[in-house]
Protein backbone atom coordinates (compact mmCIF):
# COMPACT_ATOMS: atom_id res chain seq x y z
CA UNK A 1 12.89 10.17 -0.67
CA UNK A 2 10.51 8.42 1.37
CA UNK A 3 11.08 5.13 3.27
CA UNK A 4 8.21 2.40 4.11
CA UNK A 5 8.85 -0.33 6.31
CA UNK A 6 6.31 -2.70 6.14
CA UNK A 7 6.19 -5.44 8.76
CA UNK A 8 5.35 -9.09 7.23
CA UNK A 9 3.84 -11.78 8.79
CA UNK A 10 5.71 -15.28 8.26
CA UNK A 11 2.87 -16.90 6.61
CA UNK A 12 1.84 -14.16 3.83
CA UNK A 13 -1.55 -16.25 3.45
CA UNK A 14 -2.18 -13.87 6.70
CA UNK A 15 -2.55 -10.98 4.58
CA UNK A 16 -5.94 -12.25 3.72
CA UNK A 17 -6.89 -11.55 7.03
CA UNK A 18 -5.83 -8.28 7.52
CA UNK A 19 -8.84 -5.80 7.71
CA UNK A 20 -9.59 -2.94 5.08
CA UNK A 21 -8.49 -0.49 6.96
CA UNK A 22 -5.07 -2.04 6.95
CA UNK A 23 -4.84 -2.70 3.55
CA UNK A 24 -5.96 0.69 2.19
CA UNK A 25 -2.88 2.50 3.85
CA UNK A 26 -0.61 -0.56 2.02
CA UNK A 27 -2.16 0.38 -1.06
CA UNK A 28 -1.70 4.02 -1.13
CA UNK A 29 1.88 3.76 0.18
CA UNK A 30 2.88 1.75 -2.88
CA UNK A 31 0.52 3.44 -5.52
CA UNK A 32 0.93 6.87 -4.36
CA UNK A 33 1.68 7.88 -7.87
CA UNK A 34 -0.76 5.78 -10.05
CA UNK A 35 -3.71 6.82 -11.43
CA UNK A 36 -5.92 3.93 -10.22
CA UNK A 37 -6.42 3.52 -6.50
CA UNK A 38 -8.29 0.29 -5.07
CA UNK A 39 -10.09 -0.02 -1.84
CA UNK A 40 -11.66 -3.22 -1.00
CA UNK A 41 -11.63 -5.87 1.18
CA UNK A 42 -8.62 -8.70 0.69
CA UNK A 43 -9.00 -11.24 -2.27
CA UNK A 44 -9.95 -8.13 -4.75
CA UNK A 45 -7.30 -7.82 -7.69
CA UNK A 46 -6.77 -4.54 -9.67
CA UNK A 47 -5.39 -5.17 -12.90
CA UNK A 48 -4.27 -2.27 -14.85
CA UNK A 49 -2.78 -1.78 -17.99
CA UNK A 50 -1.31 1.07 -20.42
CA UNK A 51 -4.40 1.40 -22.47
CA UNK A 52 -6.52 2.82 -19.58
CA UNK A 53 -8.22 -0.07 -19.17
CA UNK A 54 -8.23 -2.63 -16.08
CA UNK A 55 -9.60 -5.37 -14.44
CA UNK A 56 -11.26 -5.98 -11.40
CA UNK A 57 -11.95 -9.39 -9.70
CA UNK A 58 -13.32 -10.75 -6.85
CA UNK A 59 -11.83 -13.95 -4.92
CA UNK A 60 -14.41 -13.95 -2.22
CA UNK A 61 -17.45 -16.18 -2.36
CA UNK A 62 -19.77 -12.99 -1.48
CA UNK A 63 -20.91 -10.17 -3.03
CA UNK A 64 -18.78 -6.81 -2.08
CA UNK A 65 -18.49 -3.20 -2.85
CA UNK A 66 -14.66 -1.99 -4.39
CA UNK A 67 -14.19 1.72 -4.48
CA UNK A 68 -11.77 2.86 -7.34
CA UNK A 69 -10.23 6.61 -6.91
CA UNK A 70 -9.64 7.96 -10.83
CA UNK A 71 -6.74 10.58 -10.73
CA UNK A 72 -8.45 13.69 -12.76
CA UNK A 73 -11.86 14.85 -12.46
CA UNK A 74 -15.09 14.43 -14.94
CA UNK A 75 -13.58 10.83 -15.56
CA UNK A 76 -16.07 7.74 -16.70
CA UNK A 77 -15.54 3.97 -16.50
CA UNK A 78 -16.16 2.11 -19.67
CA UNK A 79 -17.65 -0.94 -19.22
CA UNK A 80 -15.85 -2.89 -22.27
CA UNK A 81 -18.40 -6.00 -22.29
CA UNK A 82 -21.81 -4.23 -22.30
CA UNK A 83 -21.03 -0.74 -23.19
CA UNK A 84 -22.58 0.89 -19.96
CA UNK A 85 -20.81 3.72 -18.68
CA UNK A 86 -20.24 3.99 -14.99
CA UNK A 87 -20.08 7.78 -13.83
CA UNK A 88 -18.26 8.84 -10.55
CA UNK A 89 -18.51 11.17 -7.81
CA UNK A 90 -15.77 14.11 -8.05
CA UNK A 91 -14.00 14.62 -4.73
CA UNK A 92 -10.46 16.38 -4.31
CA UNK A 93 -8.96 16.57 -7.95
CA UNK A 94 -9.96 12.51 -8.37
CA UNK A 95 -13.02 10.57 -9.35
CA UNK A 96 -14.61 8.01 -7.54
CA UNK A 97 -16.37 5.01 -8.57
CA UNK A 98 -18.20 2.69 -6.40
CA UNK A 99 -18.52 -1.20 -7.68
CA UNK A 100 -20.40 -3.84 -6.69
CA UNK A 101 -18.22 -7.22 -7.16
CA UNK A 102 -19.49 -10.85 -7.76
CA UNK A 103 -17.64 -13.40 -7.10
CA UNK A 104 -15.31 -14.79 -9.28
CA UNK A 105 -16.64 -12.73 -12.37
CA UNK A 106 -14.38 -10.24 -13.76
CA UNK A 107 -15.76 -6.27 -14.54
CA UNK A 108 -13.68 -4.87 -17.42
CA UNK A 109 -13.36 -1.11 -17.86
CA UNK A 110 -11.60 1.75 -19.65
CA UNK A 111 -10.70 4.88 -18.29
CA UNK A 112 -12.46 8.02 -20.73
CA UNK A 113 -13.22 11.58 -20.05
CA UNK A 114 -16.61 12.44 -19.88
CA UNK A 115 -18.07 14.05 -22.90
């Protein structure tokens, strides 16, 4: 087994201030297994679900870019409320999707193969 010790600060508001960096190796020590990865900035929520499909959203009052890593190659994002497909860049077994967030408006997608 592996253990993580993760130090907290007393105020957990101060994770919103912790840089990207940071926050990418918290992400991958928890979702090590899960076939979504997220890396963005703080305030960006990944909601997934057992459909293949999640939800991204945006906190911040700017624009940003959110990078999703898609376990499996030749992999396609579904975009459930237009019907656009967003295609990804294979690298190392996974794809990889980069997404351009507004703020406060969620992007809906499902997880398909590519045909």
């Amino acid at each position: 087994g592996r253990l993580f010790i993760l130090t907290v600060p007393e105020d957990y508001g101060q994770f919103y201030h912790y840089p990207r960096v940071i926050l990418q190796k918290i992400r991958e020590a928890f979702h090590r297994q899960a076939e979504i990865r997220l890396d963005a900035v703080a305030k960006t929520a990944l909601f997934t679900y057992d459909n293949h499909t999640l939800i991204l959203h945006s906190f911040q009052p700017f624009y940003d870019e959110a990078v999703l890593r898609v376990a499996g190659e030749n992999r396609i994002l579904y975009n459930l409320v237009n019907g656009r497909e967003l295609k990804g860049i294979q690298e190392n077994g996974e794809t990889v999707f980069k997404i351009t967030l507004s703020p406060g408006f969620n992007r809906v997608f499902q997880i398909r193969n590519a045909e």
